[in-house]
Protein backbone atom coordinates (compact mmCIF):
# COMPACT_ATOMS: atom_id res chain seq x y z
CA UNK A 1 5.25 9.42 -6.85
CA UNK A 2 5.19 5.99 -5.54
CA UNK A 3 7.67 4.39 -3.64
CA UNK A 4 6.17 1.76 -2.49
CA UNK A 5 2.55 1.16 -4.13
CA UNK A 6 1.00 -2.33 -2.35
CA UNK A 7 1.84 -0.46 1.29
CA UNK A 8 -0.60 2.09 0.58
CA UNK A 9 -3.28 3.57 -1.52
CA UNK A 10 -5.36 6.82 -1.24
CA UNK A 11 -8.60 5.93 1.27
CA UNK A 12 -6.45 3.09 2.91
CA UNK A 13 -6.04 5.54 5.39
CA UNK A 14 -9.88 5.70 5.92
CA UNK A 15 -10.41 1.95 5.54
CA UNK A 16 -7.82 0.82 7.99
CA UNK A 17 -9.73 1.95 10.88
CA UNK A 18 -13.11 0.73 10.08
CA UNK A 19 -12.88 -2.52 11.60
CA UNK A 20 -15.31 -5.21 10.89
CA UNK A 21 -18.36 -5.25 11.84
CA UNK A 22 -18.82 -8.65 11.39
CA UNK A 23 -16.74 -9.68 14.02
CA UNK A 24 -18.70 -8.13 16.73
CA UNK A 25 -22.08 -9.98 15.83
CA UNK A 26 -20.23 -12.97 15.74
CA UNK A 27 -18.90 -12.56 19.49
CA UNK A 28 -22.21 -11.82 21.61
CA UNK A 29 -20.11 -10.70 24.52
CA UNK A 30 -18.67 -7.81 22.66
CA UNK A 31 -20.72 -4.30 23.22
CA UNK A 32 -22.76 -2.76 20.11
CA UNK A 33 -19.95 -0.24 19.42
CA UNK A 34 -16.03 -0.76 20.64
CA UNK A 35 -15.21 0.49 23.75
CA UNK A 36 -14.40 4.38 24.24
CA UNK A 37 -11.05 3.58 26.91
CA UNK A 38 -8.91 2.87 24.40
CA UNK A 39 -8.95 6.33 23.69
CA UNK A 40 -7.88 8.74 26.57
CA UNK A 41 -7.38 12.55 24.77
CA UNK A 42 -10.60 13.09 23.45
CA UNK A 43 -12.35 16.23 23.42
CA UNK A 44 -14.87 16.72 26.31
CA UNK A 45 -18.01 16.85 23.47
CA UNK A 46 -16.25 13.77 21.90
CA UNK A 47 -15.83 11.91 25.14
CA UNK A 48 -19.50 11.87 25.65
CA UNK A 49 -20.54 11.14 21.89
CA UNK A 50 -18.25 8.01 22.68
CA UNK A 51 -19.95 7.07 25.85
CA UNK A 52 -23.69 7.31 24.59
CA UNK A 53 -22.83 5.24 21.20
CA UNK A 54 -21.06 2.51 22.99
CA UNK A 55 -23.78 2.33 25.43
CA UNK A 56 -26.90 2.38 23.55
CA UNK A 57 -28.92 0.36 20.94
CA UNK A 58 -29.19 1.40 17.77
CA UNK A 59 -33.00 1.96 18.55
CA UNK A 60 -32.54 4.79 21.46
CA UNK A 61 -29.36 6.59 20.47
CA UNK A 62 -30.83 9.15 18.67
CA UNK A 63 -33.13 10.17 21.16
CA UNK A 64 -30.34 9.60 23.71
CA UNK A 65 -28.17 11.58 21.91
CA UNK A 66 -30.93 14.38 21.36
CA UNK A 67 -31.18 14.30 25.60
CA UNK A 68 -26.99 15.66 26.08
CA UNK A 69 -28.96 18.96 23.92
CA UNK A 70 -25.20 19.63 22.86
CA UNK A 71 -25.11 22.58 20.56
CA UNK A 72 -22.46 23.27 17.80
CA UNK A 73 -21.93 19.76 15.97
CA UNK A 74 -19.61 20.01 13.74
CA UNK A 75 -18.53 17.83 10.57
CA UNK A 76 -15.03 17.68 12.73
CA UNK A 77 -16.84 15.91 15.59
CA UNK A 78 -18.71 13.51 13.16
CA UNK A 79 -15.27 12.50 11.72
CA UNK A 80 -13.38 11.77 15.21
CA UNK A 81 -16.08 9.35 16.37
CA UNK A 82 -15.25 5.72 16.07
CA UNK A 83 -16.23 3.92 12.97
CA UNK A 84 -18.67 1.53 14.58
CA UNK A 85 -20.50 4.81 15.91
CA UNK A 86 -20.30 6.50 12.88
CA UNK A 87 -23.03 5.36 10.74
CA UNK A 88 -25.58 6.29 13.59
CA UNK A 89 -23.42 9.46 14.42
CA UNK A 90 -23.53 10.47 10.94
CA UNK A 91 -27.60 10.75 10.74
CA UNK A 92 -28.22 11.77 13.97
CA UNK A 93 -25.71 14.61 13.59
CA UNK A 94 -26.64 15.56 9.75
CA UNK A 95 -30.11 15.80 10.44
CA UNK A 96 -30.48 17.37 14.10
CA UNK A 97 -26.98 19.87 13.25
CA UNK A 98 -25.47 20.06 9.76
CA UNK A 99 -28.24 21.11 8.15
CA UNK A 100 -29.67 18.17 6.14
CA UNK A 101 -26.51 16.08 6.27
CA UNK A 102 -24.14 19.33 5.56
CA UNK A 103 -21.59 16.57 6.20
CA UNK A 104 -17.74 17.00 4.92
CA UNK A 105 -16.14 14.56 2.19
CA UNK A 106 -14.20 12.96 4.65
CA UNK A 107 -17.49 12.01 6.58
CA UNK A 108 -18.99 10.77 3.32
CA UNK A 109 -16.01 8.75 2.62
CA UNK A 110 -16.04 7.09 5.93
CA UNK A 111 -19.04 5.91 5.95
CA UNK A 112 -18.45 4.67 2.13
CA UNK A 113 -15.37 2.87 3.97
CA UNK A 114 -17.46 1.12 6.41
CA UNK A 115 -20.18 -0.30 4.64
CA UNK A 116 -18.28 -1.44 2.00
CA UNK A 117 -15.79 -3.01 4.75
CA UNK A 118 -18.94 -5.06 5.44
CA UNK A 119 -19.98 -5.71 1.75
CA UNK A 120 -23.22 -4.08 2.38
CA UNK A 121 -22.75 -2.49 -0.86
CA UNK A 122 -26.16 -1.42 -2.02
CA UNK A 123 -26.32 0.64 0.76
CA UNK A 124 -22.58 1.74 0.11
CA UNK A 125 -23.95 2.30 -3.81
CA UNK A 126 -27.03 4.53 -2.08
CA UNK A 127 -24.36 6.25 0.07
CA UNK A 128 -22.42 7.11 -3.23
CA UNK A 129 -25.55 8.85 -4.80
CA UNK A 130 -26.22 10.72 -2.12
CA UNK A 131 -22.26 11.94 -2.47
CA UNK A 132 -22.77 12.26 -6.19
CA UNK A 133 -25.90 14.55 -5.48
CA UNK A 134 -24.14 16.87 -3.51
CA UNK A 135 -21.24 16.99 -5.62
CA UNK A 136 -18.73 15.72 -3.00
CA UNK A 137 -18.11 12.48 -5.30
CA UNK A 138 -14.22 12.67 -5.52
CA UNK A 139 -11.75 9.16 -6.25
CA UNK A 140 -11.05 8.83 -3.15
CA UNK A 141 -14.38 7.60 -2.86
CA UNK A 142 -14.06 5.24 -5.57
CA UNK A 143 -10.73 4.33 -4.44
CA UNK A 144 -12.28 3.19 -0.96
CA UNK A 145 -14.99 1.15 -3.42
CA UNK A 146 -12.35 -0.48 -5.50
CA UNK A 147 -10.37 -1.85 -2.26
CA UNK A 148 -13.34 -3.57 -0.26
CA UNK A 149 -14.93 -4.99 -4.17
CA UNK A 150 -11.10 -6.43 -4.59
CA UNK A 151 -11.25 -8.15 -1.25
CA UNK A 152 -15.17 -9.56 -1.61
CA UNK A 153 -14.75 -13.03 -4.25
CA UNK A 154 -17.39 -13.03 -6.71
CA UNK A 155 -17.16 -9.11 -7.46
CA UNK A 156 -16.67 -7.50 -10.65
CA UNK A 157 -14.33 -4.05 -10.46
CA UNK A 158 -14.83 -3.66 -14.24
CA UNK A 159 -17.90 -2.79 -13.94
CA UNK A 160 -16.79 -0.43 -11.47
CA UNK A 161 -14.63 1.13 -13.51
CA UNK A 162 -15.96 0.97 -16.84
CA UNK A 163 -20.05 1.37 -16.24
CA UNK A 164 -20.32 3.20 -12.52
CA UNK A 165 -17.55 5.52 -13.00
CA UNK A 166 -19.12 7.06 -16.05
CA UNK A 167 -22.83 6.82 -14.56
CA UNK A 168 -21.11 8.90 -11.77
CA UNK A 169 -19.73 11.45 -14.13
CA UNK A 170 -15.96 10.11 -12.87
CA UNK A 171 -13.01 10.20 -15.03
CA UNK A 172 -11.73 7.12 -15.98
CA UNK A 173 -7.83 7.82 -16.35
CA UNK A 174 -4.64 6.78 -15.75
CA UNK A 175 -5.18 7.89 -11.59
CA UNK A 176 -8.36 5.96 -11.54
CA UNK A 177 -7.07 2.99 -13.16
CA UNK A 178 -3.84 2.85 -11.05
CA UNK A 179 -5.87 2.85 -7.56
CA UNK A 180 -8.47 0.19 -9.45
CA UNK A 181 -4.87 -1.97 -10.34
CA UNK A 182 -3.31 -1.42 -6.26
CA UNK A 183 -6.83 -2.66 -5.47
CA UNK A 184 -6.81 -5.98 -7.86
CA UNK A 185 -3.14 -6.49 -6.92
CA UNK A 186 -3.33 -6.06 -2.58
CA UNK A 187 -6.53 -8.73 -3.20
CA UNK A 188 -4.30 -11.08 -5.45
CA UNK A 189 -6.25 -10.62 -8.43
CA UNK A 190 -3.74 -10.22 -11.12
CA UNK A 191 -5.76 -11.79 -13.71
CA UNK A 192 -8.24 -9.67 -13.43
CA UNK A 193 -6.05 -6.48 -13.27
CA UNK A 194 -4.56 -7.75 -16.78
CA UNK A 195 -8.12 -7.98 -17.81
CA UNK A 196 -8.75 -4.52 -16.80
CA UNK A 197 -6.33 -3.25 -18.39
CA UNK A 198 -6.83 -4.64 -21.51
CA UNK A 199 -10.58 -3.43 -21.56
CA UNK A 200 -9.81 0.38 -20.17
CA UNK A 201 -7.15 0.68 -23.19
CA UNK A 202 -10.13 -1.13 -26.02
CA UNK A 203 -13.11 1.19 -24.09
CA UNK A 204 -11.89 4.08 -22.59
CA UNK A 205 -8.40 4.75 -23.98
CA UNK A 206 -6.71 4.54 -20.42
CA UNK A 207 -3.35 4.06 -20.97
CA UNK A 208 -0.94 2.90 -18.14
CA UNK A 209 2.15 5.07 -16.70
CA UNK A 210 5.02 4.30 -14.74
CA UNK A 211 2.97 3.69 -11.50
CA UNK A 212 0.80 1.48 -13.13
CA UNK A 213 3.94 -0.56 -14.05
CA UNK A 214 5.28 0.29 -10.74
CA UNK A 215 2.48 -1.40 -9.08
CA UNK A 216 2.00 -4.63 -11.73
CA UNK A 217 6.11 -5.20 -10.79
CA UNK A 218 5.77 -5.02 -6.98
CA UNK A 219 2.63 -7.28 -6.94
CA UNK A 220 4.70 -9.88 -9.21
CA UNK A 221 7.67 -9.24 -6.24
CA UNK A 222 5.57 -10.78 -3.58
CA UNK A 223 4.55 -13.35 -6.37
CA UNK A 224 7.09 -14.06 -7.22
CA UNK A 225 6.41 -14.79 -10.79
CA UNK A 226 9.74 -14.28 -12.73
CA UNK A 227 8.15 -14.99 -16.27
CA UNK A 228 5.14 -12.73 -15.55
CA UNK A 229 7.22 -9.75 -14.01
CA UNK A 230 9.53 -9.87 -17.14
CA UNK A 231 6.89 -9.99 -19.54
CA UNK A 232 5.44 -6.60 -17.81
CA UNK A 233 8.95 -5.57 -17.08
CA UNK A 234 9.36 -5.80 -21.60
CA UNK A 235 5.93 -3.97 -22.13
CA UNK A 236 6.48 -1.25 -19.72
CA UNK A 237 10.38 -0.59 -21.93
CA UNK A 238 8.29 -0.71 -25.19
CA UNK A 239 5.51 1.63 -24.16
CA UNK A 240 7.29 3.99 -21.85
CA UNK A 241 11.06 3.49 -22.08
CA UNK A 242 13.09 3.58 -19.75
CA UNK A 243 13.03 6.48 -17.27
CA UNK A 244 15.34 7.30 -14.04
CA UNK A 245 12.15 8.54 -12.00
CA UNK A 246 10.83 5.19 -12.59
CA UNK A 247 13.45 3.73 -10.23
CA UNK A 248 11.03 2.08 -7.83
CA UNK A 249 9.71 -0.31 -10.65
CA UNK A 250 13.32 -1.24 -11.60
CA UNK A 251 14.02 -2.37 -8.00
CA UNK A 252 10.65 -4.58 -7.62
CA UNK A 253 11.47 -6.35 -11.16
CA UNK A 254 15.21 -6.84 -10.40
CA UNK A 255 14.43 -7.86 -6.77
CA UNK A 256 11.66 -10.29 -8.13
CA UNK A 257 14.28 -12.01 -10.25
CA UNK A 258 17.66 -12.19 -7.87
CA UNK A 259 14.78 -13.76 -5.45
CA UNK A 260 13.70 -16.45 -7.27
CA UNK A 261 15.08 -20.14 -6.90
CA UNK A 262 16.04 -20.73 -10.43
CA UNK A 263 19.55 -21.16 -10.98
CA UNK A 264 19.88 -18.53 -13.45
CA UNK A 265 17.81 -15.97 -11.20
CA UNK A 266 21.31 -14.11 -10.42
CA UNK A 267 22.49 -14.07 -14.01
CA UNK A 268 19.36 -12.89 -15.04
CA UNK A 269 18.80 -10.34 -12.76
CA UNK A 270 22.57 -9.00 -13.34
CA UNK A 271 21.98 -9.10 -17.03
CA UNK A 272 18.62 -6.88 -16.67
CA UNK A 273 20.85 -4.39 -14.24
CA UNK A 274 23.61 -3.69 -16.99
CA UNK A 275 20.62 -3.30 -19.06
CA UNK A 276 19.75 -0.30 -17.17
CA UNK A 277 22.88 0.60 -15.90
CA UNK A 278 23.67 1.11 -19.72
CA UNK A 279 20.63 3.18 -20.48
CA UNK A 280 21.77 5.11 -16.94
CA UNK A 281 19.08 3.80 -14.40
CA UNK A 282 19.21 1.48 -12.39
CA UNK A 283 17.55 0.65 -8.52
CA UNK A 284 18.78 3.85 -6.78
CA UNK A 285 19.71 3.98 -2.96
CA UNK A 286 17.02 1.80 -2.07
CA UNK A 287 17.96 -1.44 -0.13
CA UNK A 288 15.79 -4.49 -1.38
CA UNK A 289 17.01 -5.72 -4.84
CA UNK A 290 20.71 -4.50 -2.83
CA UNK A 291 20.26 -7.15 0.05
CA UNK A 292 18.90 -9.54 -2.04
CA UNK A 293 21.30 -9.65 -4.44
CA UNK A 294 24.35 -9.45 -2.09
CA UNK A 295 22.39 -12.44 -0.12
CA UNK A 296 22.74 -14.82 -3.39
CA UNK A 297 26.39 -13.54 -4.09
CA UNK A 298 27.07 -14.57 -1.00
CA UNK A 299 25.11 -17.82 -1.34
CA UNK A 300 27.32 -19.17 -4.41
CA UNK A 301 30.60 -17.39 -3.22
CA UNK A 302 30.61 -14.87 -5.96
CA UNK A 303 33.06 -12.35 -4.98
CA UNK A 304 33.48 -10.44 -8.40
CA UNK A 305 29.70 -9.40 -8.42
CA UNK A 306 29.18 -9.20 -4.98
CA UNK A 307 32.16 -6.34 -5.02
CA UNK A 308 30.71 -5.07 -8.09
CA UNK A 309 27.55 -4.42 -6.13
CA UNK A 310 28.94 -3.01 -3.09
CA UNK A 311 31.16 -0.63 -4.95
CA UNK A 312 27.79 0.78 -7.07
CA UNK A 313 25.57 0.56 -4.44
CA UNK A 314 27.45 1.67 -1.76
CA UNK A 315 30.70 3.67 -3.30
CA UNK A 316 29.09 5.17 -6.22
CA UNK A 317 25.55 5.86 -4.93
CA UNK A 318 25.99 6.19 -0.85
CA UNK A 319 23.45 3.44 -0.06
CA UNK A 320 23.57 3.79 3.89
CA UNK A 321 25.32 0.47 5.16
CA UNK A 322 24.34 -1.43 8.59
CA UNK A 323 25.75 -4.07 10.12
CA UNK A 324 24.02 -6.94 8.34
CA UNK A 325 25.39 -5.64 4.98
CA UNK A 326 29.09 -5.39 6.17
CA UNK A 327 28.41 -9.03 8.13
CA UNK A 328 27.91 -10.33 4.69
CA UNK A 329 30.77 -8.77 2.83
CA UNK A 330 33.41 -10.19 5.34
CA UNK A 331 31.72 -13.51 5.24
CA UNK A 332 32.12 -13.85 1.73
CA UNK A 333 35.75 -11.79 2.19
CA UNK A 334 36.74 -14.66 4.82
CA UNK A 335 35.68 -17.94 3.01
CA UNK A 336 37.82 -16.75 0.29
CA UNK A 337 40.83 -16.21 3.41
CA UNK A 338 40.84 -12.42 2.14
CA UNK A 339 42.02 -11.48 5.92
CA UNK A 340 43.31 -7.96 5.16
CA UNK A 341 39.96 -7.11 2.83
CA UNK A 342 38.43 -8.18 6.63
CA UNK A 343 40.55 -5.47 8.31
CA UNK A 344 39.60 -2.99 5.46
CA UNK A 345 36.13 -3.26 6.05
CA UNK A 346 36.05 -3.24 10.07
CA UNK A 347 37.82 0.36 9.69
CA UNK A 348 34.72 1.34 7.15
CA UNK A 349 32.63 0.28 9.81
CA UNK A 350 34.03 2.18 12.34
CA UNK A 351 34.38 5.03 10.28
CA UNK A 352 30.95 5.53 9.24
CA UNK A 353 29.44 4.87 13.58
CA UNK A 354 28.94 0.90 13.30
CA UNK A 355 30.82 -0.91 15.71
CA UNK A 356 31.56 -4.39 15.34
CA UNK A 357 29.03 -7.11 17.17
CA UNK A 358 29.55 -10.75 18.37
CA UNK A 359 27.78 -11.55 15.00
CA UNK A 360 30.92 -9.60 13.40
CA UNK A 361 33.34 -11.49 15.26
CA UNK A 362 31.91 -14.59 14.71
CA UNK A 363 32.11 -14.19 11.31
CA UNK A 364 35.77 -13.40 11.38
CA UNK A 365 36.31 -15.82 13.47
């Protein structure tokens, strides 16, 4: 389900355009709300929504707004207005047109986004009960929480998870825990995400899946930490087995340890792939343990593995090739004076569209 878990997470979508607040009191010369002519196909009733917010103090917009005597707001209008405007948007428009702040989840959930964006979070905490009241409360809300508590120092997402979710009447499962671990990991809190764990399985009987493991083995890939990704790497074999949909996970481990500088890092990591390869998985078509590993074969001149690879990766499971990848086989093919393993590969090239570059030729040359 996830391919590739610390690019994205559900309400990163939401929090992403909230930009900080924070900034803009710090730099007098920008204006109360961003400016609306970055964006040039709004709606006509949008268009002036934008102009009065980025014009007015917080003190006269509602009774600026209440002036235009637009009819019709809609939750759709309250969720295309910038960010910045929304929080005064979002009263003025629940309590003068959606009756009582009929507002949609999305709505609720971006306001959730920006407040927390600018660790006011008892008033993001107020915003939630007001959710919860309506019964709106969903984990994308929480999921929004989670991110902006990962990225403030000092705050505690167990809690979160473990006291607020159940005061809230939220689940605490595998999903929740998974977006509470993409959190801790995108704010470099590992520690804390192996303390999380540990308390969700003792407390709640959360268990973790493969995209819990998934996302533990991609965090340790930006690490990298080779000891720390194996140990998880172990766990997740014990607890789970091993599974071909679980692919992604075996490409972040085995990319973590062909990466590393320890001298053994390409043993290793060719050991762990005949592991799988014997238990039939192993990194599917995906490119990044594939470049990194052919990178380090070519580093040490090891033709046997780095032929191994190609014919796997590229014979056996039609990884697409590009030019850097067939650069890097005739390199290694033409420090070992394999000349007519050279030619063999510039017809492959042609065959499949590439076209040799000055790169290429250099190479050969």
């Amino acid at each position: 389900m996830m391919s590739h878990h610390l690019a994205k997470r559900p309400s990163d979508s939401a929090a992403t355009v909230a930009l900080p607040a924070a900034k803009l009191a710090r730099d007098p010369s920008s204006p109360a709300f961003p400016t609306n002519k970055e964006a040039t196909d709004l709606p006509p009733k949008t268009r002036i929504f934008y102009d009065i917010l980025a014009s007015r103090t917080d003190d006269d917009v509602d009774a600026t707004l209440d002036k235009t005597d637009i009819r019709g707001v809609t939750t759709v209008d309250v969720e295309q207005v910038h960010p910045h405007a929304a929080t005064a948007f979002f009263h003025w428009a629940g309590h003068r047109h959606l009756d009582h702040d009929n507002h949609s989840p999305n709505s609720w959930n971006l306001i959730v986004d920006i407040l927390s964006t600018n660790c006011l979070f008892t008033r993001m905490w107020e915003t939630v009960d007001s959710i919860h009241s309506r019964r709106l409360l969903l984990l994308d809300t929480f999921a929004s929480v989670f991110s902006s508590l990962a990225a403030s120092p000092g705050c505690c997402l167990l809690k979160a998870f473990m006291d607020d979710m159940l005061r809230y009447d939220m689940t605490r499962d595998t999903l929740a825990l998974n977006s509470l671990l993409s959190a801790l990991c995108r704010g470099d809190r590992l520690d804390d995400a192996h303390a999380t764990i540990l308390v969700a399985r003792a407390e709640a009987g959360t268990l973790l899946d493969a995209d819990s493991y998934t996302i533990l083995l991609e965090c340790y890939e930006a690490t990298p930490d080779t000891r720390a990704a194996r140990n998880v790497f172990d766990k997740m074999v014990r607890d789970i087995g091993v599974d071909l949909d679980n692919v992604p996970a075996y490409d972040a481990f085995l990319t973590t340890l062909v990466s590393s500088n320890s001298s053994m890092a390409l043993p290793k990591a060719m050991y762990y792939l005949d592991f799988l390869n014997r238990r039939g998985c192993s990194p599917g078509v995906g490119e990044r343990f594939f470049r990194a590993a052919l990178a380090v074969h070519l580093e040490v001149g090891e033709l046997r593995g780095a032929t191994y690879l190609w014919d796997k990766f590229v014979g056996r499971r039609g990884l697409v090739r590009d030019m850097e990848m067939y650069n890097r086989m005739i390199m290694l093919q033409g420090s070992l004076g394999h000349g007519e393993v050279i030619v063999d590969y510039l017809d492959d090239m042609i065959f499949n569209g590439l076209f040799p570059n000055t790169n290429t030729y250099n190479v050969v040359l």
